[in-house]
N, C-alpha and C. Protein backbone atom coordinates (compact mmCIF):
# COMPACT_ATOMS: atom_id res chain seq x y z
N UNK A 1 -65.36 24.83 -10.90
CA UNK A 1 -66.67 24.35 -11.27
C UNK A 1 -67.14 25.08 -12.54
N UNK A 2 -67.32 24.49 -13.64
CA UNK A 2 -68.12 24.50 -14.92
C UNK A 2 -69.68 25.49 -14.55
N UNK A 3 -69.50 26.79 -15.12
CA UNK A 3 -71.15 27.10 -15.10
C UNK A 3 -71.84 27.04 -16.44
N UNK A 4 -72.95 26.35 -16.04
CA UNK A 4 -74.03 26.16 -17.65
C UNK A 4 -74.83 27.32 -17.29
N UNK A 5 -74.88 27.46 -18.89
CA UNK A 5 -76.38 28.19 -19.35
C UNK A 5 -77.36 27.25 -19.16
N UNK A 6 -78.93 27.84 -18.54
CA UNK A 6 -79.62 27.12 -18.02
C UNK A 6 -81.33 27.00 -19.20
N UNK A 7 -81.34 27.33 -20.24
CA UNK A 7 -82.20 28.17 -21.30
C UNK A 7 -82.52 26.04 -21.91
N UNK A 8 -83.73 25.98 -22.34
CA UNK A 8 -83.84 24.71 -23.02
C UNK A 8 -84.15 25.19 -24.73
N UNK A 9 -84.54 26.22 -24.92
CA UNK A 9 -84.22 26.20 -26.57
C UNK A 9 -83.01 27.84 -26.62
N UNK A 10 -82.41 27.64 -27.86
CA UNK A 10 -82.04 28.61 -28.19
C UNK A 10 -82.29 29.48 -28.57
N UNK A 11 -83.33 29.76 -28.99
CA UNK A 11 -84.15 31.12 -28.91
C UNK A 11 -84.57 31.82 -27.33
N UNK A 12 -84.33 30.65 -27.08
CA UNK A 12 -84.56 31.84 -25.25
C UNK A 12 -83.51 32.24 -24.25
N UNK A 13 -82.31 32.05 -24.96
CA UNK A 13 -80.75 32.16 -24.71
C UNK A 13 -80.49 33.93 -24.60
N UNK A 14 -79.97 33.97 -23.55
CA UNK A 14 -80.38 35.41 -23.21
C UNK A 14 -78.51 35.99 -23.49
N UNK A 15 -78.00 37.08 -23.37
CA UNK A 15 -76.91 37.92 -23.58
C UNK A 15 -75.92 36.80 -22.48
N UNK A 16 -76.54 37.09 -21.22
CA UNK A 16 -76.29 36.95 -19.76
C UNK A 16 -75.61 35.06 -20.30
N UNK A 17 -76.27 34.20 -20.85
CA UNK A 17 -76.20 32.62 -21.01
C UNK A 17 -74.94 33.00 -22.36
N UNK A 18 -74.76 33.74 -23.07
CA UNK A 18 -73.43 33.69 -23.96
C UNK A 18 -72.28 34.23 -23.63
N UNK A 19 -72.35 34.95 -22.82
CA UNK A 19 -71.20 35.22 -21.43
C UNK A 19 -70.80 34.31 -20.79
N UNK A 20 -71.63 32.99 -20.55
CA UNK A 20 -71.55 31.61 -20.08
C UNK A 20 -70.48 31.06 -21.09
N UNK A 21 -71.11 30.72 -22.42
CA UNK A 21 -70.91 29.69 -23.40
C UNK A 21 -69.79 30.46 -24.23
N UNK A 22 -69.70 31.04 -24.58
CA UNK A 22 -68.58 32.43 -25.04
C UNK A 22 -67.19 31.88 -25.24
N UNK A 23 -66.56 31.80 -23.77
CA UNK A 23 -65.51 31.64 -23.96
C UNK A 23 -65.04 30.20 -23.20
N UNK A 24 -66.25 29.40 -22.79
CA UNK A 24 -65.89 27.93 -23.04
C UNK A 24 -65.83 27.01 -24.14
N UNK A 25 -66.39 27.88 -25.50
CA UNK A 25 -66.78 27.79 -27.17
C UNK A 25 -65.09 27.84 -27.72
N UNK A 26 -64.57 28.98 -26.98
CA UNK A 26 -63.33 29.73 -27.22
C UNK A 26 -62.34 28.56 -26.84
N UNK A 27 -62.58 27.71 -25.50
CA UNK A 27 -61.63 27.11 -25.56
C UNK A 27 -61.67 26.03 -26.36
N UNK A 28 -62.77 25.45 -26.26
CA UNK A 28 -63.31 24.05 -27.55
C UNK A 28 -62.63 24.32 -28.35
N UNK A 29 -62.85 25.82 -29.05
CA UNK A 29 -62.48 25.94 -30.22
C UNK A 29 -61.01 25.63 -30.72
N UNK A 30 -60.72 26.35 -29.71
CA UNK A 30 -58.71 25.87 -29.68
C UNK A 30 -57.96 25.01 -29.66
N UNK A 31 -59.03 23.82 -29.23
CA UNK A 31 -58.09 22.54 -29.56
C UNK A 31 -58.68 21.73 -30.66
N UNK A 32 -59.20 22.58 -31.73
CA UNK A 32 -59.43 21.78 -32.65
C UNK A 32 -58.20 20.78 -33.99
N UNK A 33 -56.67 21.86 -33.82
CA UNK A 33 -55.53 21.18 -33.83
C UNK A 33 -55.57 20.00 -33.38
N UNK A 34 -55.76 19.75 -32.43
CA UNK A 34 -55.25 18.52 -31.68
C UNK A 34 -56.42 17.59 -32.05
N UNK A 35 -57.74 17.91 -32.34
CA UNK A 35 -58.66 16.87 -32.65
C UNK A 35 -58.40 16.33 -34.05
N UNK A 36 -57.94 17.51 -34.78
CA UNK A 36 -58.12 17.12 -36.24
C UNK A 36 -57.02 16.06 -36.23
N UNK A 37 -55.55 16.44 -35.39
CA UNK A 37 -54.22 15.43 -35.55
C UNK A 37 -54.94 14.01 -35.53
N UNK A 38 -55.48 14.07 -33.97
CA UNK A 38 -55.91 12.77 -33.29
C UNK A 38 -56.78 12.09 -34.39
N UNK A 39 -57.90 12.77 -35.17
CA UNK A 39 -58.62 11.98 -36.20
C UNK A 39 -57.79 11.54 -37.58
N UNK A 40 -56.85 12.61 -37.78
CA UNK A 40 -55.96 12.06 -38.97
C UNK A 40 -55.97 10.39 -38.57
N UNK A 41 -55.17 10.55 -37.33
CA UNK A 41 -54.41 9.04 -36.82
C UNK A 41 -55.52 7.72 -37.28
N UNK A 42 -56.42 7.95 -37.03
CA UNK A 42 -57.71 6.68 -37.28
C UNK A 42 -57.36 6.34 -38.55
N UNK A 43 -56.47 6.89 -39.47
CA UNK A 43 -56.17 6.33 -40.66
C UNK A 43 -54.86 5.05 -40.62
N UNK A 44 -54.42 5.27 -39.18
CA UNK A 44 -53.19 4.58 -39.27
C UNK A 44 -53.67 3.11 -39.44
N UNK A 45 -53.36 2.28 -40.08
CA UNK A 45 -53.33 0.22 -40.16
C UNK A 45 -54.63 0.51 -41.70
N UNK A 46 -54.74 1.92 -42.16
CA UNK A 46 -55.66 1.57 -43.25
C UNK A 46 -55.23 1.73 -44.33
N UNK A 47 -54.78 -0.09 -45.07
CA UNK A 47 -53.64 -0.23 -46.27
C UNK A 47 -54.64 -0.44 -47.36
N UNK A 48 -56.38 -0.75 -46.62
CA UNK A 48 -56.96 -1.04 -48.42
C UNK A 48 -56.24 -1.92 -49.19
N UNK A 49 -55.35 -2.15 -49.45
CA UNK A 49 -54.94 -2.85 -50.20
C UNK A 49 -53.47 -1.92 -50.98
N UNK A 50 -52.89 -0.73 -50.76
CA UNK A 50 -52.42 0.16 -50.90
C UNK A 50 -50.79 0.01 -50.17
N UNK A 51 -49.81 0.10 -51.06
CA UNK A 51 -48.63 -0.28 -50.48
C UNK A 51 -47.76 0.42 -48.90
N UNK A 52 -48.76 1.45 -48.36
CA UNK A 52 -48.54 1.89 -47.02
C UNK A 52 -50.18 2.39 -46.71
N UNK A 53 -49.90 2.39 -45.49
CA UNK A 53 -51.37 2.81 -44.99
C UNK A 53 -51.85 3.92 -45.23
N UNK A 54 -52.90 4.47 -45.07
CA UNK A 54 -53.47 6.21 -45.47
C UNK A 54 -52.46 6.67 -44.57
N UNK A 55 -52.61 6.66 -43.39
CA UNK A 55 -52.05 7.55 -42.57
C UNK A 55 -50.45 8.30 -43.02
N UNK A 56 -49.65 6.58 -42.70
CA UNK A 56 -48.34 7.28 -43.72
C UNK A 56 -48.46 7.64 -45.55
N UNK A 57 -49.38 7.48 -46.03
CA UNK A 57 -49.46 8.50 -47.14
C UNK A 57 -49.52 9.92 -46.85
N UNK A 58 -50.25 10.21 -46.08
CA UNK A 58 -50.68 11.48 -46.02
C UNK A 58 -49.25 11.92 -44.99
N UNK A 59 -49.03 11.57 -44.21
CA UNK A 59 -47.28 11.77 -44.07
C UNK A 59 -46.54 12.00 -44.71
N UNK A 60 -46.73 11.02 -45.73
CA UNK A 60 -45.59 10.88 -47.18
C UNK A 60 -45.68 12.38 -47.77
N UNK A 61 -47.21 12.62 -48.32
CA UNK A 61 -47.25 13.87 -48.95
C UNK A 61 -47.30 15.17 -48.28
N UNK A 62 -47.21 15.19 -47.14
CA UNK A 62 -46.81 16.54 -46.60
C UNK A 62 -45.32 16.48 -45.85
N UNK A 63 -44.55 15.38 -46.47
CA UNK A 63 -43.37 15.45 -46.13
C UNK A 63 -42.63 15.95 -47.43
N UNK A 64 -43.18 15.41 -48.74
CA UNK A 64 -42.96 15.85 -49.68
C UNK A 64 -43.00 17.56 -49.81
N UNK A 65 -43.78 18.02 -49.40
CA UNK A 65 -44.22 19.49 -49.61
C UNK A 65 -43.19 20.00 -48.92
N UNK A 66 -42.84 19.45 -47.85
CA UNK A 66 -42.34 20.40 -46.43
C UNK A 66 -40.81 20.75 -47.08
N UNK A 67 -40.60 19.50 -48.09
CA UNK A 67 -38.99 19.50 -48.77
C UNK A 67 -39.23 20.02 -49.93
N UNK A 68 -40.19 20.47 -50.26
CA UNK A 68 -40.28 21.09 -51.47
C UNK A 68 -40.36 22.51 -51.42
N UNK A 69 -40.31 23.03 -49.34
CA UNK A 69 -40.58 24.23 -49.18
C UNK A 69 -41.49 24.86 -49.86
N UNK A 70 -42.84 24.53 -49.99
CA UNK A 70 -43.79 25.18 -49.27
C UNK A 70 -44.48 26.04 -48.51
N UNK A 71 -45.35 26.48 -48.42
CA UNK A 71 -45.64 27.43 -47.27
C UNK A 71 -46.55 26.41 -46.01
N UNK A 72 -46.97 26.92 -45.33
CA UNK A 72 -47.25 26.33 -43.75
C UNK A 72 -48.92 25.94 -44.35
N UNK A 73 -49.29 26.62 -44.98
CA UNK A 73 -50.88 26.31 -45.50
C UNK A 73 -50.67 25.39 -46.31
N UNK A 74 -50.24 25.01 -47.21
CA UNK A 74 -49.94 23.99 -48.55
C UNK A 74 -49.34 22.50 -47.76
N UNK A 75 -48.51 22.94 -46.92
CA UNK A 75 -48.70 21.45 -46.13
C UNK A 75 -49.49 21.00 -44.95
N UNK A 76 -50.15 21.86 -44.97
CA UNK A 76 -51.46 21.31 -43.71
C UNK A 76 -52.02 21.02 -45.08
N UNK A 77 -52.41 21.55 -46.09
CA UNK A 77 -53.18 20.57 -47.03
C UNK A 77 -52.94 19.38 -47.76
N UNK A 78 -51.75 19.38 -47.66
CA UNK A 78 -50.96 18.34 -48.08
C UNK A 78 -51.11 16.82 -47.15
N UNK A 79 -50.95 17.66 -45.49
CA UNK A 79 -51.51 16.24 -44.63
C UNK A 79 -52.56 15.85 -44.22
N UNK A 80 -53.83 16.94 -44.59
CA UNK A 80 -55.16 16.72 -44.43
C UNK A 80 -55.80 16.15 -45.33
N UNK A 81 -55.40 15.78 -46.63
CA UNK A 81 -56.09 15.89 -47.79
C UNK A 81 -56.60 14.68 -47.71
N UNK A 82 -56.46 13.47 -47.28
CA UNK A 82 -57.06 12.69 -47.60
C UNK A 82 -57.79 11.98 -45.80
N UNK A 83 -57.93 13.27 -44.81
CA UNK A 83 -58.46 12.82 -43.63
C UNK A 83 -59.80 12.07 -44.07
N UNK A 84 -60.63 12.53 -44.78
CA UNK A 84 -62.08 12.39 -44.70
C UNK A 84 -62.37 10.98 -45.46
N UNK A 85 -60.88 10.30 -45.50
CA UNK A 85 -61.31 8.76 -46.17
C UNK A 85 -61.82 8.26 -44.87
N UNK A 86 -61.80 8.66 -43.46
CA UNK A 86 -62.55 7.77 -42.35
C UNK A 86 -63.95 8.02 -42.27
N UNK A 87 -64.50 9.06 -42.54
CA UNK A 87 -65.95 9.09 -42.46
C UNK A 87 -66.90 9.21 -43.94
N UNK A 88 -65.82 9.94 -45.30
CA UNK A 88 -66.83 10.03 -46.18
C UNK A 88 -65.77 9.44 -47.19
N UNK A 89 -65.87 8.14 -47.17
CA UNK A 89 -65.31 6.98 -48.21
C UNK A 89 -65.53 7.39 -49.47
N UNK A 90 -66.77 7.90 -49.90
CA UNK A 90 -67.34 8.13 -51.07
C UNK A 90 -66.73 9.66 -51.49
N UNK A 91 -66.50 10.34 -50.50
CA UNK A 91 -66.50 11.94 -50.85
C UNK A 91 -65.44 12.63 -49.80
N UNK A 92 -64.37 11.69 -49.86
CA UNK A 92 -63.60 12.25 -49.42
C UNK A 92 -62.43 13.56 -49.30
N UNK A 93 -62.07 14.13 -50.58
CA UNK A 93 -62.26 15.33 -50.80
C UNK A 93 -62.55 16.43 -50.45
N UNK A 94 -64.09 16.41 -50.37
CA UNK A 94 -65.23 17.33 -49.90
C UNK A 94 -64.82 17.58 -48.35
N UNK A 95 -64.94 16.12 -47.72
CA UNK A 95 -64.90 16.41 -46.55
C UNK A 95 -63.43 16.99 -46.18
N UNK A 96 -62.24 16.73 -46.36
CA UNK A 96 -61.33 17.37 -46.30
C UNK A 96 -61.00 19.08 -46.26
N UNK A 97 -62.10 19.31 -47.69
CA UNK A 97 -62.46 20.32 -47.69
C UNK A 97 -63.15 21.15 -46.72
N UNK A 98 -63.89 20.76 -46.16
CA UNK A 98 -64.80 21.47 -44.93
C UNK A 98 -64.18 21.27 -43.65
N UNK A 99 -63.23 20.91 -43.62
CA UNK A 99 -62.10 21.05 -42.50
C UNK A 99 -61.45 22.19 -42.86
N UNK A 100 -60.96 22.47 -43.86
CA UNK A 100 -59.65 23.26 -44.16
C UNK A 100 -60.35 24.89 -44.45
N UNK A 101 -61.50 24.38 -44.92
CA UNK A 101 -62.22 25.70 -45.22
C UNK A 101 -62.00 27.00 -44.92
N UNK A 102 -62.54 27.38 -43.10
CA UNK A 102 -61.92 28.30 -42.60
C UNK A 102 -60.71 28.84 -42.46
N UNK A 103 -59.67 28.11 -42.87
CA UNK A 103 -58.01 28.10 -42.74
C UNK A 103 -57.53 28.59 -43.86
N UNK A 104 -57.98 28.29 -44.91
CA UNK A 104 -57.17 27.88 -46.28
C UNK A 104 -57.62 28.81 -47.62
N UNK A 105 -56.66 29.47 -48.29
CA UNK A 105 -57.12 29.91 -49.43
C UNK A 105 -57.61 29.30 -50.36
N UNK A 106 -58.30 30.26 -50.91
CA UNK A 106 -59.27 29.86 -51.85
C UNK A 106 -58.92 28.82 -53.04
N UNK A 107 -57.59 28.94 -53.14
CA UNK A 107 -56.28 28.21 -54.13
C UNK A 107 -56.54 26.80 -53.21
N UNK A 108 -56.01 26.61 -52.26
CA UNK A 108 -55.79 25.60 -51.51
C UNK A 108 -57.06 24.93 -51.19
N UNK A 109 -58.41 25.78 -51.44
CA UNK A 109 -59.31 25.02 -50.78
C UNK A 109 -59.77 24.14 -52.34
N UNK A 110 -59.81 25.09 -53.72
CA UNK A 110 -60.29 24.36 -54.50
C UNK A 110 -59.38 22.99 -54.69
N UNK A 111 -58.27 23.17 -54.40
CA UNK A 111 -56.85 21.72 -54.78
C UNK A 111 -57.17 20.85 -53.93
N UNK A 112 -58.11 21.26 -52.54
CA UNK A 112 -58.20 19.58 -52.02
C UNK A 112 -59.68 19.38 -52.34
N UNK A 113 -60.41 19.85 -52.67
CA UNK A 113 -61.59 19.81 -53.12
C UNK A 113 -61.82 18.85 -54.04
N UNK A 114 -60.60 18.95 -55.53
CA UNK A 114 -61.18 18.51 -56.27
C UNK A 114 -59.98 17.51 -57.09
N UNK A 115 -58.77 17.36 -55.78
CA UNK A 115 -57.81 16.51 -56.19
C UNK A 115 -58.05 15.04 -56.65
N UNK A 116 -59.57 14.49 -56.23
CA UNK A 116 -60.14 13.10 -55.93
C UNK A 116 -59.58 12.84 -57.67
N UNK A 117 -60.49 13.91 -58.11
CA UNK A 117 -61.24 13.64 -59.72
C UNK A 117 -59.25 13.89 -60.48
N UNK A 118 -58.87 14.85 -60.15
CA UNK A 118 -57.54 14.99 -61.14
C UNK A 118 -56.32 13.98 -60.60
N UNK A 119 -56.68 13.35 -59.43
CA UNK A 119 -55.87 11.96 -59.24
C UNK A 119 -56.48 11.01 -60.20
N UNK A 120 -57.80 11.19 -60.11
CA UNK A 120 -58.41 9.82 -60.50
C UNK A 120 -57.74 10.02 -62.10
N UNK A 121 -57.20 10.31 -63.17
CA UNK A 121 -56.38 10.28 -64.53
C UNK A 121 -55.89 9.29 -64.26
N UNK A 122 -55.07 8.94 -63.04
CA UNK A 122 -53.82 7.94 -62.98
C UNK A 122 -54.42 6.49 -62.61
N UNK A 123 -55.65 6.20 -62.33
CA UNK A 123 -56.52 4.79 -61.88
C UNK A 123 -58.21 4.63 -62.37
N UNK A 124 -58.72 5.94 -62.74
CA UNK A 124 -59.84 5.71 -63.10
C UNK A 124 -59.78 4.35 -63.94
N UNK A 125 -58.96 4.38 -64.73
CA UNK A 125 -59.57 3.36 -66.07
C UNK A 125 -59.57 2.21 -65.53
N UNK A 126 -58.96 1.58 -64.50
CA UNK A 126 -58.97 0.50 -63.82
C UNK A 126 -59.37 0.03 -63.21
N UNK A 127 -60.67 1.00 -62.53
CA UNK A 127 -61.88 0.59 -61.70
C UNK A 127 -63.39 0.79 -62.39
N UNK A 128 -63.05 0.92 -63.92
CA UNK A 128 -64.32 1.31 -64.67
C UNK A 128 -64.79 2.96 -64.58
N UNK A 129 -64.31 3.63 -64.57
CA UNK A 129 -64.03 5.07 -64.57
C UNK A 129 -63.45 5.65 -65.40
N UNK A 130 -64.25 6.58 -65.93
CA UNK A 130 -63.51 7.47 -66.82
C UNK A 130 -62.24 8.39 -66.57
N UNK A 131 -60.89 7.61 -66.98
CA UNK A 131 -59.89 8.81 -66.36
C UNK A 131 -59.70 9.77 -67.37
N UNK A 132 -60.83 10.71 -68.05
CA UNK A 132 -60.17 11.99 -68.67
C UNK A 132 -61.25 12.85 -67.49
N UNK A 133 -62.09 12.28 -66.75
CA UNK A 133 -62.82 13.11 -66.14
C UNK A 133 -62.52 14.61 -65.61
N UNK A 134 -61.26 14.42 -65.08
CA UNK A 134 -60.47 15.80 -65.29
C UNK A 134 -60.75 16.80 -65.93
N UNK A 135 -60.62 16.73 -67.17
CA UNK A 135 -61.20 17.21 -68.23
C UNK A 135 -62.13 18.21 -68.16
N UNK A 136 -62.99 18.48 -67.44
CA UNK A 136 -63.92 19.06 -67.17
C UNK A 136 -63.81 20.22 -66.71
N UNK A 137 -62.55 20.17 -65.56
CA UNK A 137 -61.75 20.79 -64.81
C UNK A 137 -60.76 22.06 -65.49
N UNK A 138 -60.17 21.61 -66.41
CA UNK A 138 -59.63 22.23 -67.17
C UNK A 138 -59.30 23.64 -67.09
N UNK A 139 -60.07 24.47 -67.64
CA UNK A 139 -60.56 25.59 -67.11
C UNK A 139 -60.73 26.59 -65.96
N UNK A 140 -60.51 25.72 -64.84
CA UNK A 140 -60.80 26.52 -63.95
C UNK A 140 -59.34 26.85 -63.68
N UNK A 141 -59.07 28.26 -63.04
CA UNK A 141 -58.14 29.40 -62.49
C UNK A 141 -56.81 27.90 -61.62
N UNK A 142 -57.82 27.27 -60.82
CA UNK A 142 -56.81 26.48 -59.81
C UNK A 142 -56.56 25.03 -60.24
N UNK A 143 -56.42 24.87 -61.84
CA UNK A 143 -56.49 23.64 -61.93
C UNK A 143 -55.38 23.29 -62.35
N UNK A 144 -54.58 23.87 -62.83
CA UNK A 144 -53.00 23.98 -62.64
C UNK A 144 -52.23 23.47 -61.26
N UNK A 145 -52.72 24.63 -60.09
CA UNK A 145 -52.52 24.27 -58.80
C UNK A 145 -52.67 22.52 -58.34
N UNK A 146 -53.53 22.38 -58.78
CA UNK A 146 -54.17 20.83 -58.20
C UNK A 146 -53.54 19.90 -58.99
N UNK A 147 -53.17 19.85 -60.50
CA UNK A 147 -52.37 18.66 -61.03
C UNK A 147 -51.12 18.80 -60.71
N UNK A 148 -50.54 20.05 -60.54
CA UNK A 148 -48.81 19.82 -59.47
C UNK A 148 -49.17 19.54 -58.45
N UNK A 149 -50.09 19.45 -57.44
CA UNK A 149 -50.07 18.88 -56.30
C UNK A 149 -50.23 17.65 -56.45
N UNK A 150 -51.17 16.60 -57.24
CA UNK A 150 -51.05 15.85 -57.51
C UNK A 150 -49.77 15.10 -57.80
N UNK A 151 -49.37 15.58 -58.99
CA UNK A 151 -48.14 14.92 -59.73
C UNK A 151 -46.94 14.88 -58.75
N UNK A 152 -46.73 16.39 -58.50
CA UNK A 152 -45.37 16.36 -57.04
C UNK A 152 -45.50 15.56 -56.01
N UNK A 153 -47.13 16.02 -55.03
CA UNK A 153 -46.94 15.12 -53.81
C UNK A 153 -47.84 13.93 -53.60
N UNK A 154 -48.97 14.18 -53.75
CA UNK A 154 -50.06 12.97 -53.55
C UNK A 154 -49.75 12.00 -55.03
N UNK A 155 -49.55 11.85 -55.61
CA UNK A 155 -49.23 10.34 -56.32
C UNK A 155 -48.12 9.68 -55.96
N UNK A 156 -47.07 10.57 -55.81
CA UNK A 156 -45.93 9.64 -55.19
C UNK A 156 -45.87 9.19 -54.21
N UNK A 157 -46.88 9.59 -53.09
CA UNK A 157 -46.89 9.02 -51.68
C UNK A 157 -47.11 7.83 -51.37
N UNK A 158 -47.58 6.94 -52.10
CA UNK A 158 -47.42 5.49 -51.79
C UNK A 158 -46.37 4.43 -51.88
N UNK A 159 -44.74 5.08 -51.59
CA UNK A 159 -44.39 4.80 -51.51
C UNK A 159 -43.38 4.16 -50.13
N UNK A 160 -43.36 2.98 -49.85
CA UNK A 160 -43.03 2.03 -48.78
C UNK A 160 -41.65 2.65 -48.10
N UNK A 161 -40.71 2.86 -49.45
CA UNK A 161 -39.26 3.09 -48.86
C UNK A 161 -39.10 4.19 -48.37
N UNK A 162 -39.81 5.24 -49.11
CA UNK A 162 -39.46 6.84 -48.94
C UNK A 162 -38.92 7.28 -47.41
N UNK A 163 -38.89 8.17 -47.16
CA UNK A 163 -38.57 8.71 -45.79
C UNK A 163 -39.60 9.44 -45.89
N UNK A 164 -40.03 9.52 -44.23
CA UNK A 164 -41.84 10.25 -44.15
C UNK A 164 -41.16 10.72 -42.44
N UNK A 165 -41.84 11.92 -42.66
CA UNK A 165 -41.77 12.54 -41.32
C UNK A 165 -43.15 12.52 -40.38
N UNK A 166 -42.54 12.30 -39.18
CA UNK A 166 -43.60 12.25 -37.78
C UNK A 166 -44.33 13.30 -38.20
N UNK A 167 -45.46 13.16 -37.15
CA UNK A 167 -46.51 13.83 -37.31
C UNK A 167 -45.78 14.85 -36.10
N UNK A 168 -44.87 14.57 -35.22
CA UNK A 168 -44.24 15.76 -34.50
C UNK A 168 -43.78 16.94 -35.91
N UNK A 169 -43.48 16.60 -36.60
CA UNK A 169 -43.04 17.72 -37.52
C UNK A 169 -43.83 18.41 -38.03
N UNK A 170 -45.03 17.96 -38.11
CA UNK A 170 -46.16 18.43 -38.60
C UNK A 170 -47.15 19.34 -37.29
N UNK A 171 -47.31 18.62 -36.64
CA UNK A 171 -48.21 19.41 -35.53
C UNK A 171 -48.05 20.41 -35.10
N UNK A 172 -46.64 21.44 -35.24
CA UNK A 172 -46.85 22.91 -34.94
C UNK A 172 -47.47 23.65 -36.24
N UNK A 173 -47.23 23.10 -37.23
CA UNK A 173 -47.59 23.92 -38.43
C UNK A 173 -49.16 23.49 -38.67
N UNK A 174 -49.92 22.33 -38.20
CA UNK A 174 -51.33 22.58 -37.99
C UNK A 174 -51.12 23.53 -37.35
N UNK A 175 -51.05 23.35 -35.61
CA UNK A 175 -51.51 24.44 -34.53
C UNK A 175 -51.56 26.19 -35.12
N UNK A 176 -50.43 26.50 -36.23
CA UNK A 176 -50.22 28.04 -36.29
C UNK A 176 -51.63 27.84 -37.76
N UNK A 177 -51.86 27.29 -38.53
CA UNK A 177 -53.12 27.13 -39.57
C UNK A 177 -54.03 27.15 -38.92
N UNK A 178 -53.92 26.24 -38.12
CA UNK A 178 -55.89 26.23 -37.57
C UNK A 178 -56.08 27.09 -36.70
N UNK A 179 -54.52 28.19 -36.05
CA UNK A 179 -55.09 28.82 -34.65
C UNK A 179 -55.99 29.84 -35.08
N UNK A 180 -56.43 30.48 -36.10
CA UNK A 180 -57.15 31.51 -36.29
C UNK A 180 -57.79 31.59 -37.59
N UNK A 181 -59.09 31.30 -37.76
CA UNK A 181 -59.34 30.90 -39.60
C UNK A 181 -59.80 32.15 -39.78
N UNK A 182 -59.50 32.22 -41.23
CA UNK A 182 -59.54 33.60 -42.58
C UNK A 182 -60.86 33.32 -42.82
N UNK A 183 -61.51 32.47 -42.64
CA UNK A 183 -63.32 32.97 -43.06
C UNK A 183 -63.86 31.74 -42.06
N UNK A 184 -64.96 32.21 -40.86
CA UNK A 184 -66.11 31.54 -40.61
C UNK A 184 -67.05 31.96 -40.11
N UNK A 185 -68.45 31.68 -39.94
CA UNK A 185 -69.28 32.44 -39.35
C UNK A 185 -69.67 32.83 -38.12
N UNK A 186 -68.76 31.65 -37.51
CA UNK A 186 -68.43 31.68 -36.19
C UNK A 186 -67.14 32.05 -35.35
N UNK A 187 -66.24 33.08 -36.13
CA UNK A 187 -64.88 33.48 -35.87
C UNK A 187 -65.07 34.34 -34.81
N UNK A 188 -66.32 35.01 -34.52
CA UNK A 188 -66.51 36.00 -33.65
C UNK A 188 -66.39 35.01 -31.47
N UNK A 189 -66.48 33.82 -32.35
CA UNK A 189 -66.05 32.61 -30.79
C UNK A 189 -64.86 33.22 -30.43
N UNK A 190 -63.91 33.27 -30.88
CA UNK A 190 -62.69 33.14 -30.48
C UNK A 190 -61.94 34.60 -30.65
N UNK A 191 -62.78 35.70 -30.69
CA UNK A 191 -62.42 37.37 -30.52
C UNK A 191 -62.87 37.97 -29.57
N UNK A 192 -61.93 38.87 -28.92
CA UNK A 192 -62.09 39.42 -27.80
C UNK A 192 -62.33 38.30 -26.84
N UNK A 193 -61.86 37.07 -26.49
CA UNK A 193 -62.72 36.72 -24.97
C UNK A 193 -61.30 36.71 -24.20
């Protein structure tokens, strides 16, 4: 049997009620692997108009990485990078980004951050967009990082024939990324319980 904390605002949440919530937080927390896999998937049958679906893109490009040997962080970014086309169409990127956040160096977090804009070189001009927008980018420390990721794995991924690996190949190397993140404010969930 499940015990709740019994408090109706959080300000009146006593020591005694986070001893409750603590380390049922702890377990939530732990299967966030498995939520993030399961939400990747909502990308699967979405072709847009795009010669394979998101889903196997984002397959494609962290299959690419995985043969390009890589490290275990660079291809969880590699297969996350374009999760957040299911909820933030517009800003997908970003949202990618605030997944990976806690997990991911600072290298890795700016490359999915701001891969939208240094992909967009290769199609802006074709949807009325400026493709030097990049440009802007230039400058910054990780922007090197982000046009080889580009150029190596995420542009070539739309391809139909390629060979793309299961997401079985992938799902232990989420589980060891997400089991413990390098910065959050809430890391203290999942210590000591």
């Amino acid at each position: 049997m499940m015990t709740l904390a019994t408090f109706k605002r959080m300000q009146d949440s006593t020591q005694e009620d986070w001893g409750i919530i603590k380390p049922q937080a702890a377990e939530y927390f732990s299967k966030l692997p498995g939520r993030v896999i399961a939400h990747l998937s909502l990308l699967q049958g979405e072709f847009s108009g795009f010669p394979i679906d998101r889903y196997q893109h984002c397959l494609q490009t962290a299959t690419l990485a995985l043969k390009d040997g890589r490290d275990d962080e660079y291809v969880v970014c590699a297969l996350l990078h374009d999760i957040g086309d299911t909820l933030g169409s517009y800003n997908h990127p970003e949202i990618a980004a605030a997944i990976l956040k806690p997990f991911v160096s600072e290298a890795n977090l700016w490359m999915i951050e701001h891969h939208g804009i240094v992909q967009g070189h290769n199609f802006f001009h074709h949807i009325g967009m400026d493709r030097n927008m990049r440009e802007q980018l230039k400058e910054h420390p990780h922007y090197q990082r982000t046009l080889e990721f580009v150029d190596l794995y995420d542009d070539p991924a739309f391809d139909a024939s390629s060979q793309t690996w299961s997401i079985d190949v992938f799902e232990p190397i989420v589980r060891r990324v997400m089991n413990t993140p390098k910065r959050s404010i809430y890391k203290t969930i999942t210590e000591a319980v």
